[in-house]
PDB file of N, CA and C in Angstrom:
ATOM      1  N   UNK A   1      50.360 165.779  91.230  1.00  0.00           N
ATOM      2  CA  UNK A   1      50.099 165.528  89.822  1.00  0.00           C
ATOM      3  C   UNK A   1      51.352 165.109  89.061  1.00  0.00           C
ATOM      4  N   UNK A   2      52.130 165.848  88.991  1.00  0.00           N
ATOM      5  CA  UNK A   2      53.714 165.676  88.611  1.00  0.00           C
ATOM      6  C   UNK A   2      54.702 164.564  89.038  1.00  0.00           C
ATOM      7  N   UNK A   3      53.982 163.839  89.945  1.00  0.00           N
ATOM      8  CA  UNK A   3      54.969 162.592  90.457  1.00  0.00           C
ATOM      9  C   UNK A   3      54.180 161.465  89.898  1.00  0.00           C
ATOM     10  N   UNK A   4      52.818 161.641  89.499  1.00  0.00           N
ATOM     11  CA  UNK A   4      52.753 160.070  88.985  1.00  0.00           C
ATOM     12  C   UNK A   4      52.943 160.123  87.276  1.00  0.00           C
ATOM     13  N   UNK A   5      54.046 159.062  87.383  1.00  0.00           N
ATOM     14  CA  UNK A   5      54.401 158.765  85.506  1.00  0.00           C
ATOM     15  C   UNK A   5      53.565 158.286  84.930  1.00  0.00           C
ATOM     16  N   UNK A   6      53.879 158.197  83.715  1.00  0.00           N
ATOM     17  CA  UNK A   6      53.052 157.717  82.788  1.00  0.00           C
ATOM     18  C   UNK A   6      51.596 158.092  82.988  1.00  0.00           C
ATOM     19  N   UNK A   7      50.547 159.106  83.325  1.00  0.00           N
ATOM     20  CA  UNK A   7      49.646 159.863  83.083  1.00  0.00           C
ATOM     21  C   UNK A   7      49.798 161.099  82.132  1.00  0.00           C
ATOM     22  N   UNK A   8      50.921 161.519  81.508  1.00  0.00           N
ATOM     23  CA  UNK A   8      50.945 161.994  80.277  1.00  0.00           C
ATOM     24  C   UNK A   8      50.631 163.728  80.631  1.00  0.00           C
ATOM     25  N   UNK A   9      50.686 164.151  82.258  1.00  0.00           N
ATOM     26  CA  UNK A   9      50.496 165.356  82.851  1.00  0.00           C
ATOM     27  C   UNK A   9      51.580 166.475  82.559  1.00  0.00           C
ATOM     28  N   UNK A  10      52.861 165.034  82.520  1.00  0.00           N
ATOM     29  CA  UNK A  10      54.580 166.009  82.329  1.00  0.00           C
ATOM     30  C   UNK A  10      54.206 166.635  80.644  1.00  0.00           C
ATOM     31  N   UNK A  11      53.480 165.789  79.845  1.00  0.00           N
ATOM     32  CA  UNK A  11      53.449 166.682  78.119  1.00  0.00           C
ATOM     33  C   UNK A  11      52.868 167.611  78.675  1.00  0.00           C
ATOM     34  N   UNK A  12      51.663 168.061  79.096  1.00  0.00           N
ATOM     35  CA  UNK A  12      50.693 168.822  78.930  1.00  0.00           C
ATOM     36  C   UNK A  12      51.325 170.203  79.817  1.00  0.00           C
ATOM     37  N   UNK A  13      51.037 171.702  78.858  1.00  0.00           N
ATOM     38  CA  UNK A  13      51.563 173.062  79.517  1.00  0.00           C
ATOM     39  C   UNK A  13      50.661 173.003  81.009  1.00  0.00           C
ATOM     40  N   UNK A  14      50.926 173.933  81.687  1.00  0.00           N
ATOM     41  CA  UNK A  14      49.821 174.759  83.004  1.00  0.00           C
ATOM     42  C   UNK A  14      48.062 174.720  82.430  1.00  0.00           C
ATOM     43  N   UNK A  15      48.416 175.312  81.324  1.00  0.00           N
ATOM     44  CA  UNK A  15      46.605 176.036  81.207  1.00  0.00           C
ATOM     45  C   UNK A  15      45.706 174.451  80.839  1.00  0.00           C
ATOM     46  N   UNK A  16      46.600 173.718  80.257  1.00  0.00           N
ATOM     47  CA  UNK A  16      46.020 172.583  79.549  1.00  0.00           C
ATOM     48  C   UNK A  16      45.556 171.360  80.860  1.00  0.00           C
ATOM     49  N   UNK A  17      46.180 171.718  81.929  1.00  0.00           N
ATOM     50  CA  UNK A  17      46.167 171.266  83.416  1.00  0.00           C
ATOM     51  C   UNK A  17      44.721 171.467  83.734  1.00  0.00           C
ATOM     52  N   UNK A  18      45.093 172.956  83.908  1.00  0.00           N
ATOM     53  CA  UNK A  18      43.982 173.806  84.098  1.00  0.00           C
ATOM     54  C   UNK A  18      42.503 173.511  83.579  1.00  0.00           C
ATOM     55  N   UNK A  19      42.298 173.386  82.592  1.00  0.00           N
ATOM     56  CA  UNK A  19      41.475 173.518  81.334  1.00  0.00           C
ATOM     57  C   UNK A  19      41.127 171.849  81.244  1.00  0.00           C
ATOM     58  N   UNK A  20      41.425 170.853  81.859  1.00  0.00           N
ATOM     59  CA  UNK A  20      41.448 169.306  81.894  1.00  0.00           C
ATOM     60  C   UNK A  20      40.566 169.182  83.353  1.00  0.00           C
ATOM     61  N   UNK A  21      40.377 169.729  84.402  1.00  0.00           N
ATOM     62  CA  UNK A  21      39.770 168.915  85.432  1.00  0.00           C
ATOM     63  C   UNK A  21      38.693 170.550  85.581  1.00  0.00           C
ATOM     64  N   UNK A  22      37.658 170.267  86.158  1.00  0.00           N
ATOM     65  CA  UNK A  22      37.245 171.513  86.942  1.00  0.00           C
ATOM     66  C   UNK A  22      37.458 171.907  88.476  1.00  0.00           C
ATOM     67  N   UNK A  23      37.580 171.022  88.766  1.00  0.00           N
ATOM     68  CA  UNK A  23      38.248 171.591  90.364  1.00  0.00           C
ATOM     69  C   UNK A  23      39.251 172.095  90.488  1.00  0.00           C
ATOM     70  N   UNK A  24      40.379 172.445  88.872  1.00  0.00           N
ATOM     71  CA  UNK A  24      41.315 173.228  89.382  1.00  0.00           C
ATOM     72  C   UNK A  24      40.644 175.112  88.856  1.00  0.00           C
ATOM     73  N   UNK A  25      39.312 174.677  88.183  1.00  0.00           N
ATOM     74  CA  UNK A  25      38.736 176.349  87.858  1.00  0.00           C
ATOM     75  C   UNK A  25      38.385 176.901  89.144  1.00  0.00           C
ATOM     76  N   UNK A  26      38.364 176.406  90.625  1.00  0.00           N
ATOM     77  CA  UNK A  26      38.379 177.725  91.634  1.00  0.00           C
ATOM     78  C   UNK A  26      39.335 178.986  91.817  1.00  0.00           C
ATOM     79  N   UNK A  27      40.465 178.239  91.257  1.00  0.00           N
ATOM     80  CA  UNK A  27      41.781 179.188  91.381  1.00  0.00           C
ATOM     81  C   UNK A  27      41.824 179.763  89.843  1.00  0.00           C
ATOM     82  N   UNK A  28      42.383 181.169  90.542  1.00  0.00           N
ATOM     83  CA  UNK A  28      42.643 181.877  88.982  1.00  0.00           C
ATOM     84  C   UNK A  28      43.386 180.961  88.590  1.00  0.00           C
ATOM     85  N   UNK A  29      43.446 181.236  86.668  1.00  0.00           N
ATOM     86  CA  UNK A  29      44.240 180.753  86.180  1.00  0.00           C
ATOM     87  C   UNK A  29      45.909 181.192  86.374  1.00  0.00           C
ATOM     88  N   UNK A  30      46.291 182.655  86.420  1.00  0.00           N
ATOM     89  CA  UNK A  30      47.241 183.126  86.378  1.00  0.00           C
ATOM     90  C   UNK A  30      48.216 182.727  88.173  1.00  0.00           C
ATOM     91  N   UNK A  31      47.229 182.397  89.478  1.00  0.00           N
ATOM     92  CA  UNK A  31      48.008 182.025  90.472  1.00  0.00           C
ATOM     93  C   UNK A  31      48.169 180.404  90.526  1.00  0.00           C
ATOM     94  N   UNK A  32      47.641 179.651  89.558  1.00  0.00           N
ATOM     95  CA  UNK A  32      47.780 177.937  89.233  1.00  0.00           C
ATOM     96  C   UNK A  32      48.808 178.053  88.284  1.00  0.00           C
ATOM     97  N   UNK A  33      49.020 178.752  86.825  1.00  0.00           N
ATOM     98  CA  UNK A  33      50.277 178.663  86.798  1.00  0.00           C
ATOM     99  C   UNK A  33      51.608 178.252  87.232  1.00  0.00           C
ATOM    100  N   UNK A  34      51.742 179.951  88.662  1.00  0.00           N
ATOM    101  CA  UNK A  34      52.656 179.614  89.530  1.00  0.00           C
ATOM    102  C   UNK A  34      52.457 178.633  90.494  1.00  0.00           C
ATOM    103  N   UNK A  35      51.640 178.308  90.855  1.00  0.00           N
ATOM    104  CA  UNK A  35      51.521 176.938  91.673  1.00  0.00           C
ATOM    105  C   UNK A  35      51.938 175.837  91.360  1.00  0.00           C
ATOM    106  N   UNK A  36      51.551 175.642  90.064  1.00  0.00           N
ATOM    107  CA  UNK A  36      52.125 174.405  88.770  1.00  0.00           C
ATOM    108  C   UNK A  36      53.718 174.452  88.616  1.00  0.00           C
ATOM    109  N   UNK A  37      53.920 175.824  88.597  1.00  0.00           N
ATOM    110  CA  UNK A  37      55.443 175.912  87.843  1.00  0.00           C
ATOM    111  C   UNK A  37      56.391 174.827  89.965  1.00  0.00           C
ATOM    112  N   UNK A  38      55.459 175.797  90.552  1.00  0.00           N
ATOM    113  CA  UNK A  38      56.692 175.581  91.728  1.00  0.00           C
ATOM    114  C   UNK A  38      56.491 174.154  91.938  1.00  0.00           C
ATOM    115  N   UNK A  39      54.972 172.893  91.698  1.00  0.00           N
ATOM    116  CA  UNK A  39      54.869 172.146  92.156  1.00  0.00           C
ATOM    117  C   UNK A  39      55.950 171.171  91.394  1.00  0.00           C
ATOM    118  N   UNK A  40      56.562 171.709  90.146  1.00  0.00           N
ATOM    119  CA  UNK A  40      57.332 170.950  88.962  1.00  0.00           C
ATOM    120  C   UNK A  40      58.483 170.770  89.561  1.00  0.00           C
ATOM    121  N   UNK A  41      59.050 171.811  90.097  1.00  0.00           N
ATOM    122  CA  UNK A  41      60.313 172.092  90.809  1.00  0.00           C
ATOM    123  C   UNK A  41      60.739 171.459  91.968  1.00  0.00           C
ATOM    124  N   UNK A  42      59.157 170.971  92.656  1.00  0.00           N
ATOM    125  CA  UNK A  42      59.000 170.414  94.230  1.00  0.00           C
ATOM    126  C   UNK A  42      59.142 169.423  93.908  1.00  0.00           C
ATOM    127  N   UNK A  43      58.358 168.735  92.881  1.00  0.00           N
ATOM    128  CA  UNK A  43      58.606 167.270  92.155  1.00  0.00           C
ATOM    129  C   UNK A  43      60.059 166.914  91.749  1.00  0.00           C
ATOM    130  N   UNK A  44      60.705 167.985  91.055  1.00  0.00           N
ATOM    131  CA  UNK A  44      61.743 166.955  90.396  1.00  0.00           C
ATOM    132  C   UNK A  44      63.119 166.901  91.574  1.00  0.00           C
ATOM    133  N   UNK A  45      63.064 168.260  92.434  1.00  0.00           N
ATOM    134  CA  UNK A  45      63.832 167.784  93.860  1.00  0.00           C
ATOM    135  C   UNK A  45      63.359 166.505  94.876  1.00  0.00           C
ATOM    136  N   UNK A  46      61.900 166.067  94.700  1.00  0.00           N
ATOM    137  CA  UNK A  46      61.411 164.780  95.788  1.00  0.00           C
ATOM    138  C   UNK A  46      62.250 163.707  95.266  1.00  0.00           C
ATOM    139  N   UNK A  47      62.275 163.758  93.122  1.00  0.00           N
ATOM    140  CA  UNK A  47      62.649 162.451  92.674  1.00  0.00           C
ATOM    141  C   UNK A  47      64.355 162.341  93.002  1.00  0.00           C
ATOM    142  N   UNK A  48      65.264 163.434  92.906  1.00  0.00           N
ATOM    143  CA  UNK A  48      66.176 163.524  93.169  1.00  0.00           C
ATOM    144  C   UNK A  48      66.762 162.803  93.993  1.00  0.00           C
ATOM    145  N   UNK A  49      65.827 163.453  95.787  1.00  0.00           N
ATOM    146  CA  UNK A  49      66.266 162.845  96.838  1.00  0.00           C
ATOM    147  C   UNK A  49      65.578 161.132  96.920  1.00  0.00           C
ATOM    148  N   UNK A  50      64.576 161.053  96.256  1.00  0.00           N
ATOM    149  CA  UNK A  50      64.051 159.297  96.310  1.00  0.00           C
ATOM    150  C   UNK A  50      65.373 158.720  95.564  1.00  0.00           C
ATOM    151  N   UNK A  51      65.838 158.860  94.510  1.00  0.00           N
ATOM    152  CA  UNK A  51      66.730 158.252  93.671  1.00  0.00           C
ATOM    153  C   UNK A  51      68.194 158.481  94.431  1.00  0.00           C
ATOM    154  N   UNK A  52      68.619 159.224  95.162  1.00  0.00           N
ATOM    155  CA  UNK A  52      69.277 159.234  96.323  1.00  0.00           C
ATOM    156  C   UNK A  52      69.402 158.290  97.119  1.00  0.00           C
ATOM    157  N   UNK A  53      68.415 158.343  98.114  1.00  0.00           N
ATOM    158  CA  UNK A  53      67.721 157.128  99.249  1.00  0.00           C
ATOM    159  C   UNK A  53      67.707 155.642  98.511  1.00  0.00           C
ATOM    160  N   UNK A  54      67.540 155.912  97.174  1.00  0.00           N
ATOM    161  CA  UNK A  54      67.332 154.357  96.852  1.00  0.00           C
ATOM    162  C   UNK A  54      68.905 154.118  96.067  1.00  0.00           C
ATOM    163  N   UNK A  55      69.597 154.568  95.961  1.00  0.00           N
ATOM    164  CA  UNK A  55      70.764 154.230  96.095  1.00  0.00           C
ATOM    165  C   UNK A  55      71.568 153.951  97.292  1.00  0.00           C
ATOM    166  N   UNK A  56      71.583 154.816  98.118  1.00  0.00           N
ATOM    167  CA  UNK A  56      72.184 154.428  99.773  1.00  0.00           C
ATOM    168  C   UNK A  56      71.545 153.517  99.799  1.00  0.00           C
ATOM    169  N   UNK A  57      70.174 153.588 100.138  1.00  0.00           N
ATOM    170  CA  UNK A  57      69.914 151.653 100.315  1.00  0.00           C
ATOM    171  C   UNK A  57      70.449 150.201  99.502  1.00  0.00           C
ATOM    172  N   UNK A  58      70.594 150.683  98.378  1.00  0.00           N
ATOM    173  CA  UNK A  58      70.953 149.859  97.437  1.00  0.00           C
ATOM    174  C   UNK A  58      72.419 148.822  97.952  1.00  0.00           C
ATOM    175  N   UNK A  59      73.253 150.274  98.405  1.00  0.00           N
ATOM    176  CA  UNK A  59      74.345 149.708  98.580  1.00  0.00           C
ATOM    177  C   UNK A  59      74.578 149.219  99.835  1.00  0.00           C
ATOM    178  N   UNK A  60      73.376 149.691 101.214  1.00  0.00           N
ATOM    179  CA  UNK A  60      73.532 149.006 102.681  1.00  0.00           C
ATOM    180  C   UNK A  60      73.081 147.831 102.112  1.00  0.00           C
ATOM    181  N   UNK A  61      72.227 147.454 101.484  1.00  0.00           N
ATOM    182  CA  UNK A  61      71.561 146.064 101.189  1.00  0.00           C
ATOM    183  C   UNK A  61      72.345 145.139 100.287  1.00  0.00           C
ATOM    184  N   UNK A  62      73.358 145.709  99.837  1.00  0.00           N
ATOM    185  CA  UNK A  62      74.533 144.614  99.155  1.00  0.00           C
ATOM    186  C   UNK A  62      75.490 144.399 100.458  1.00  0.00           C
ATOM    187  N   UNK A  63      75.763 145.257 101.477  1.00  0.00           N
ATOM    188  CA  UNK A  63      76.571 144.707 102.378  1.00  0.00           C
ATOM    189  C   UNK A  63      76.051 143.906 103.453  1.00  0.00           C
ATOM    190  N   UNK A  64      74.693 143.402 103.156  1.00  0.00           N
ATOM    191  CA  UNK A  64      74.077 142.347 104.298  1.00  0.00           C
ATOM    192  C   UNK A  64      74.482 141.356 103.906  1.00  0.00           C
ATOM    193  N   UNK A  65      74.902 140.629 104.710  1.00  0.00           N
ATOM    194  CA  UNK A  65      74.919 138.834 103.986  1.00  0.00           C
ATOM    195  C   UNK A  65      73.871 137.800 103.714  1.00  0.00           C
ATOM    196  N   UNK A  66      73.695 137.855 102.898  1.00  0.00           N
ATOM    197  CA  UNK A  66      72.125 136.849 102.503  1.00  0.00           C
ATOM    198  C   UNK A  66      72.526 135.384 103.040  1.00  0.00           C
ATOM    199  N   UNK A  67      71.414 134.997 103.623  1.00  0.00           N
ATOM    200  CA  UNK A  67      71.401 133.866 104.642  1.00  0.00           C
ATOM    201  C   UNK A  67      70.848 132.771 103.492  1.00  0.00           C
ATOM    202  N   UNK A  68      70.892 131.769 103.632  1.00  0.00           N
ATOM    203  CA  UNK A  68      70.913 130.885 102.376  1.00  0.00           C
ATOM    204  C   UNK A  68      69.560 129.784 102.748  1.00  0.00           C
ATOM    205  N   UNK A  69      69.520 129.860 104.073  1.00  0.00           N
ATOM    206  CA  UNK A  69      68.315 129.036 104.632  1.00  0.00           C
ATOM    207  C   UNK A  69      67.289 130.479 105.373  1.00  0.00           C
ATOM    208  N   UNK A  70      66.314 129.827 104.874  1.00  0.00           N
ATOM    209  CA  UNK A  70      64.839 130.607 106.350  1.00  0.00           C
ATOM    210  C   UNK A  70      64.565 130.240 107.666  1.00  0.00           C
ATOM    211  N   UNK A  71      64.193 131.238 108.364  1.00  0.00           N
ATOM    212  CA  UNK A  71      64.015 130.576 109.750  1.00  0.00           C
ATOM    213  C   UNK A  71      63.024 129.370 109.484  1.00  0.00           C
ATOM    214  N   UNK A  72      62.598 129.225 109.042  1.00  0.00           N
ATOM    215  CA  UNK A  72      61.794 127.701 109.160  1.00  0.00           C
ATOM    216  C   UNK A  72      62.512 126.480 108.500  1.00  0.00           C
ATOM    217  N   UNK A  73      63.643 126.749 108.298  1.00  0.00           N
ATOM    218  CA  UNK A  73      64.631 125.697 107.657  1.00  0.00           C
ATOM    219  C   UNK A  73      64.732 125.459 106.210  1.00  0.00           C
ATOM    220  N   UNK A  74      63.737 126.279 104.987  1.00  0.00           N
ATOM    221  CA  UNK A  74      63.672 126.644 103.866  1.00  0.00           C
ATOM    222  C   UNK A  74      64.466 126.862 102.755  1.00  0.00           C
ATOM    223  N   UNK A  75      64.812 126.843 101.622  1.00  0.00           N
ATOM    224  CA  UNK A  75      66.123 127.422 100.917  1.00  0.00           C
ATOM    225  C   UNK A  75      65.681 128.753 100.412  1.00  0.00           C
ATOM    226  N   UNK A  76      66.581 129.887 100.455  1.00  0.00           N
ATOM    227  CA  UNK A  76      65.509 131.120  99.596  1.00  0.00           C
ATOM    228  C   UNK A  76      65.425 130.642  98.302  1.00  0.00           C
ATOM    229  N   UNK A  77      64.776 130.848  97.529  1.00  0.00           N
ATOM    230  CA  UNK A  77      64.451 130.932  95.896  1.00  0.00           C
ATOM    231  C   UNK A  77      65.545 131.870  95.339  1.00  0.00           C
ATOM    232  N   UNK A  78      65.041 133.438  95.663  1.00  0.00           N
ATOM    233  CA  UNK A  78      66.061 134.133  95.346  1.00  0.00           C
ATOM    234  C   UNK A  78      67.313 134.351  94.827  1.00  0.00           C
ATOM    235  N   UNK A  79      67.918 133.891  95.309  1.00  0.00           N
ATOM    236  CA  UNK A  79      69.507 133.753  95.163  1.00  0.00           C
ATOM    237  C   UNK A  79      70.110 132.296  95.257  1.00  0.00           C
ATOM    238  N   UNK A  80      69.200 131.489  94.781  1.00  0.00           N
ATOM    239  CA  UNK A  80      69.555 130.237  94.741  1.00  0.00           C
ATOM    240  C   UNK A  80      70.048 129.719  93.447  1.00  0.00           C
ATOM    241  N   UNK A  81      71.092 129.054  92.923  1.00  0.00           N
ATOM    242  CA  UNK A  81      71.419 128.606  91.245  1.00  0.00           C
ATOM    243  C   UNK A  81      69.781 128.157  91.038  1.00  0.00           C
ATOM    244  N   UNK A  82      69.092 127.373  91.533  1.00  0.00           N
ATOM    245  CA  UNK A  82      67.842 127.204  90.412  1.00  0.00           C
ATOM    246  C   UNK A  82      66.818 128.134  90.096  1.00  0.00           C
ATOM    247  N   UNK A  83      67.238 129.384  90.761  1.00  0.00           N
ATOM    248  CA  UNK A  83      66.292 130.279  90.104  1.00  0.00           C
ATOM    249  C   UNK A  83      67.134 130.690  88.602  1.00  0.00           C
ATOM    250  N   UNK A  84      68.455 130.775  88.826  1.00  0.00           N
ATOM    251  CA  UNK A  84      68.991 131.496  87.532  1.00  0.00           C
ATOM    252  C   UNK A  84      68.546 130.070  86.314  1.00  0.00           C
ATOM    253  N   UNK A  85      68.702 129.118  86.847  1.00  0.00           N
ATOM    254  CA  UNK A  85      68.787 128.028  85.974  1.00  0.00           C
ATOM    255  C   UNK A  85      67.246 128.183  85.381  1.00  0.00           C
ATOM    256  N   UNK A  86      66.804 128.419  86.376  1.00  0.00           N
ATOM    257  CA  UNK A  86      64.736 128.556  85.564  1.00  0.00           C
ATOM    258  C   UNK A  86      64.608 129.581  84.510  1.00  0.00           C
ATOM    259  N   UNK A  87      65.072 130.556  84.872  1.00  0.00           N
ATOM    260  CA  UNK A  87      65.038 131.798  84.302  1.00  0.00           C
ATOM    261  C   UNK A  87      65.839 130.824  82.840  1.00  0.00           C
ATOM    262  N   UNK A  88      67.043 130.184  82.513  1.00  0.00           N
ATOM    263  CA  UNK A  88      67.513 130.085  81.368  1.00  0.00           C
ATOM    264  C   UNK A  88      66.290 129.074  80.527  1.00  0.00           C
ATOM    265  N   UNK A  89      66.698 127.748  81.592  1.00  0.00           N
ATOM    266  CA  UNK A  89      65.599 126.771  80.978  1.00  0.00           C
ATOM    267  C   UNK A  89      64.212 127.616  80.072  1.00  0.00           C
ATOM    268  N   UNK A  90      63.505 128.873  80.958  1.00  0.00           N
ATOM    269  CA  UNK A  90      62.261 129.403  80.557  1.00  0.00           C
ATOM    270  C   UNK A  90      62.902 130.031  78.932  1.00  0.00           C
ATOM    271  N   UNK A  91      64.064 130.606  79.112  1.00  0.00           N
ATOM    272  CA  UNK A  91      64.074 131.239  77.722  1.00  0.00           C
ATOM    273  C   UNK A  91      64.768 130.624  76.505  1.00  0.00           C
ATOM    274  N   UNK A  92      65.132 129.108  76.686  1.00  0.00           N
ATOM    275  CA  UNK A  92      65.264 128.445  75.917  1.00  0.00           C
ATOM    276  C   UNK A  92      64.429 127.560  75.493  1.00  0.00           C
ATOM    277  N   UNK A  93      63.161 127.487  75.796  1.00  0.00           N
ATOM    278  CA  UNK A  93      62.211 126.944  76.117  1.00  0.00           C
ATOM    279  C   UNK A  93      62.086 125.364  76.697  1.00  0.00           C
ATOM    280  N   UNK A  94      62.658 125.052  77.220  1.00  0.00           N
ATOM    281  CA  UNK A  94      62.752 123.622  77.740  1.00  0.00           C
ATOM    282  C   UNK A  94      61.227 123.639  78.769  1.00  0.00           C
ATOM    283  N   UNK A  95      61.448 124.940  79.802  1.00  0.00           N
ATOM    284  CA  UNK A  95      60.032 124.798  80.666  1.00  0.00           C
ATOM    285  C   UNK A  95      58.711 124.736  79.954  1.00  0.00           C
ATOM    286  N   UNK A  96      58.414 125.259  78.856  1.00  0.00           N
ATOM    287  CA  UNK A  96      57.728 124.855  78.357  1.00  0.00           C
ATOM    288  C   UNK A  96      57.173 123.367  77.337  1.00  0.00           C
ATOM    289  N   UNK A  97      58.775 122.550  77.330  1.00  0.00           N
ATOM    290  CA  UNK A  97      58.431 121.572  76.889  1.00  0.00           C
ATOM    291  C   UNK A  97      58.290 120.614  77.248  1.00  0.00           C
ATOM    292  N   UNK A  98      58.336 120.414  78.664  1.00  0.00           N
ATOM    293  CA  UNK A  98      58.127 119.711  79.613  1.00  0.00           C
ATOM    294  C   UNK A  98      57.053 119.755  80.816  1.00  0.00           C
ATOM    295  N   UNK A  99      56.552 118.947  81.334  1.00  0.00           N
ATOM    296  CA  UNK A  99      55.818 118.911  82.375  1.00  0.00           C
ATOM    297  C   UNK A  99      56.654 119.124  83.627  1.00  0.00           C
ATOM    298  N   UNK A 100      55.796 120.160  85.097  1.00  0.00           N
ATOM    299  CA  UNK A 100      56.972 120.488  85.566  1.00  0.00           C
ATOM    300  C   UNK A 100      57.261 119.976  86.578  1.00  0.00           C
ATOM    301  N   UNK A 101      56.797 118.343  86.860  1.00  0.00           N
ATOM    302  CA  UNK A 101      57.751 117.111  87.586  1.00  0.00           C
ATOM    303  C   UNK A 101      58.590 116.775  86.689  1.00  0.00           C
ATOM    304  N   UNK A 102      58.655 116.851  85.441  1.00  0.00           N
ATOM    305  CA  UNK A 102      59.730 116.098  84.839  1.00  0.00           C
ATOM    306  C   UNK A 102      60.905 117.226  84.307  1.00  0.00           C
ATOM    307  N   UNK A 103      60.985 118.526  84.347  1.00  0.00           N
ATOM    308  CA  UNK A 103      61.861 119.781  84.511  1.00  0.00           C
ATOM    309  C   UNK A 103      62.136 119.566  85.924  1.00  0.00           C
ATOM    310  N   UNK A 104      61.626 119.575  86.744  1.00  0.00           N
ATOM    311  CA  UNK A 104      61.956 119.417  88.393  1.00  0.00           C
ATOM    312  C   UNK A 104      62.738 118.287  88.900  1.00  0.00           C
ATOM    313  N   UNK A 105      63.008 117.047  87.357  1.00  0.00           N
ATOM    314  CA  UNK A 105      64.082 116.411  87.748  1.00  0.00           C
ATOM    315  C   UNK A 105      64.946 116.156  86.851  1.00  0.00           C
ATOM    316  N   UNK A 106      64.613 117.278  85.994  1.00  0.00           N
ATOM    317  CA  UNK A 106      65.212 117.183  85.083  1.00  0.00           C
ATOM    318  C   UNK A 106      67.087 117.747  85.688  1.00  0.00           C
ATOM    319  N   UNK A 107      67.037 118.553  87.216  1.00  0.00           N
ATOM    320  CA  UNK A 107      68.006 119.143  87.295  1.00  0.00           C
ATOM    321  C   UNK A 107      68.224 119.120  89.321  1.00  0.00           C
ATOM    322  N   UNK A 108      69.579 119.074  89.373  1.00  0.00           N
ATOM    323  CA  UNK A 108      69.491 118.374  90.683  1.00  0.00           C
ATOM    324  C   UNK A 108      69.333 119.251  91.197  1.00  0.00           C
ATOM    325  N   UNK A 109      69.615 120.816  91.462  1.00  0.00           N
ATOM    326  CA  UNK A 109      69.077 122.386  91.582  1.00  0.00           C
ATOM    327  C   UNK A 109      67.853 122.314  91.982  1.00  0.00           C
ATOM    328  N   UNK A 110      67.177 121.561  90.914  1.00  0.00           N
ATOM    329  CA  UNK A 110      65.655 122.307  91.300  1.00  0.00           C
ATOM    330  C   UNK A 110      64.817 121.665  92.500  1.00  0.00           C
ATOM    331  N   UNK A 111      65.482 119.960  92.237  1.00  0.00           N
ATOM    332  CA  UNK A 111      65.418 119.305  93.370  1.00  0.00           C
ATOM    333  C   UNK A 111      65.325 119.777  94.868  1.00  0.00           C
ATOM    334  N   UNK A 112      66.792 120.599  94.958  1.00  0.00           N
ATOM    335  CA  UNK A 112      66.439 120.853  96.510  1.00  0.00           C
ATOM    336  C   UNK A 112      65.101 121.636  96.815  1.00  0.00           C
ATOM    337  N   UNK A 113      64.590 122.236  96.090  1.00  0.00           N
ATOM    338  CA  UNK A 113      63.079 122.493  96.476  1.00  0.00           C
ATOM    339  C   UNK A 113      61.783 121.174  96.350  1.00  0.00           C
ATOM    340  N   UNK A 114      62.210 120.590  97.439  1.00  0.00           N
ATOM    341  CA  UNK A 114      61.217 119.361  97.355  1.00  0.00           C
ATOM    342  C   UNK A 114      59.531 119.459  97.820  1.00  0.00           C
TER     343      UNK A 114
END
């Protein structure tokens, strides 16, 4: 219950838990409490160690070297100047003021995606 965000479970006390579904009325109220309290505790040590893990990864995955072609001979998108360049064009609005063969030559970048 406690790990999915934004369901609005973290506002709500134990009893109000309780008192919200009926399948948690098999259990007394007073041993769901403690069940609740420890599952809070179990939760915020899981996010701990996830936010952990996704940092170590973070940083093995900056020391890979990104390959610039795909095995099928491809350019990535990704990390290519015409993605950053799209991303600007989009928020200055040029992509929108153009049709997008004529943005697509509009820039020799975007070109290499033929």
């Amino acid at each position: 219950l406690h790990s999915e965000e934004g369901t609005g479970i973290d506002k709500m006390t134990s009893e109000e838990i309780y008192k919200h579904h009926k399948a948690f009325h098999q259990y007394n109220l007073d041993d769901f409490k403690k069940w609740d309290k420890n599952m809070i505790k179990l939760t915020d040590r899981h996010r701990i160690e996830l936010n952990d893990d996704v940092e170590c990864f973070k940083c093995h995955h900056l020391n890979i070297p990104k390959k610039s072609v795909t095995s099928r001979g491809k350019l990535f998108w990704g990390h290519h100047p015409a993605n950053n360049l799209l991303i600007e064009d989009t928020q200055r609005g040029e992509a929108c003021k153009l049709k997008p063969k004529m943005l697509w030559k509009s820039c020799k970048e975007y070109q290499d995606f033929a």
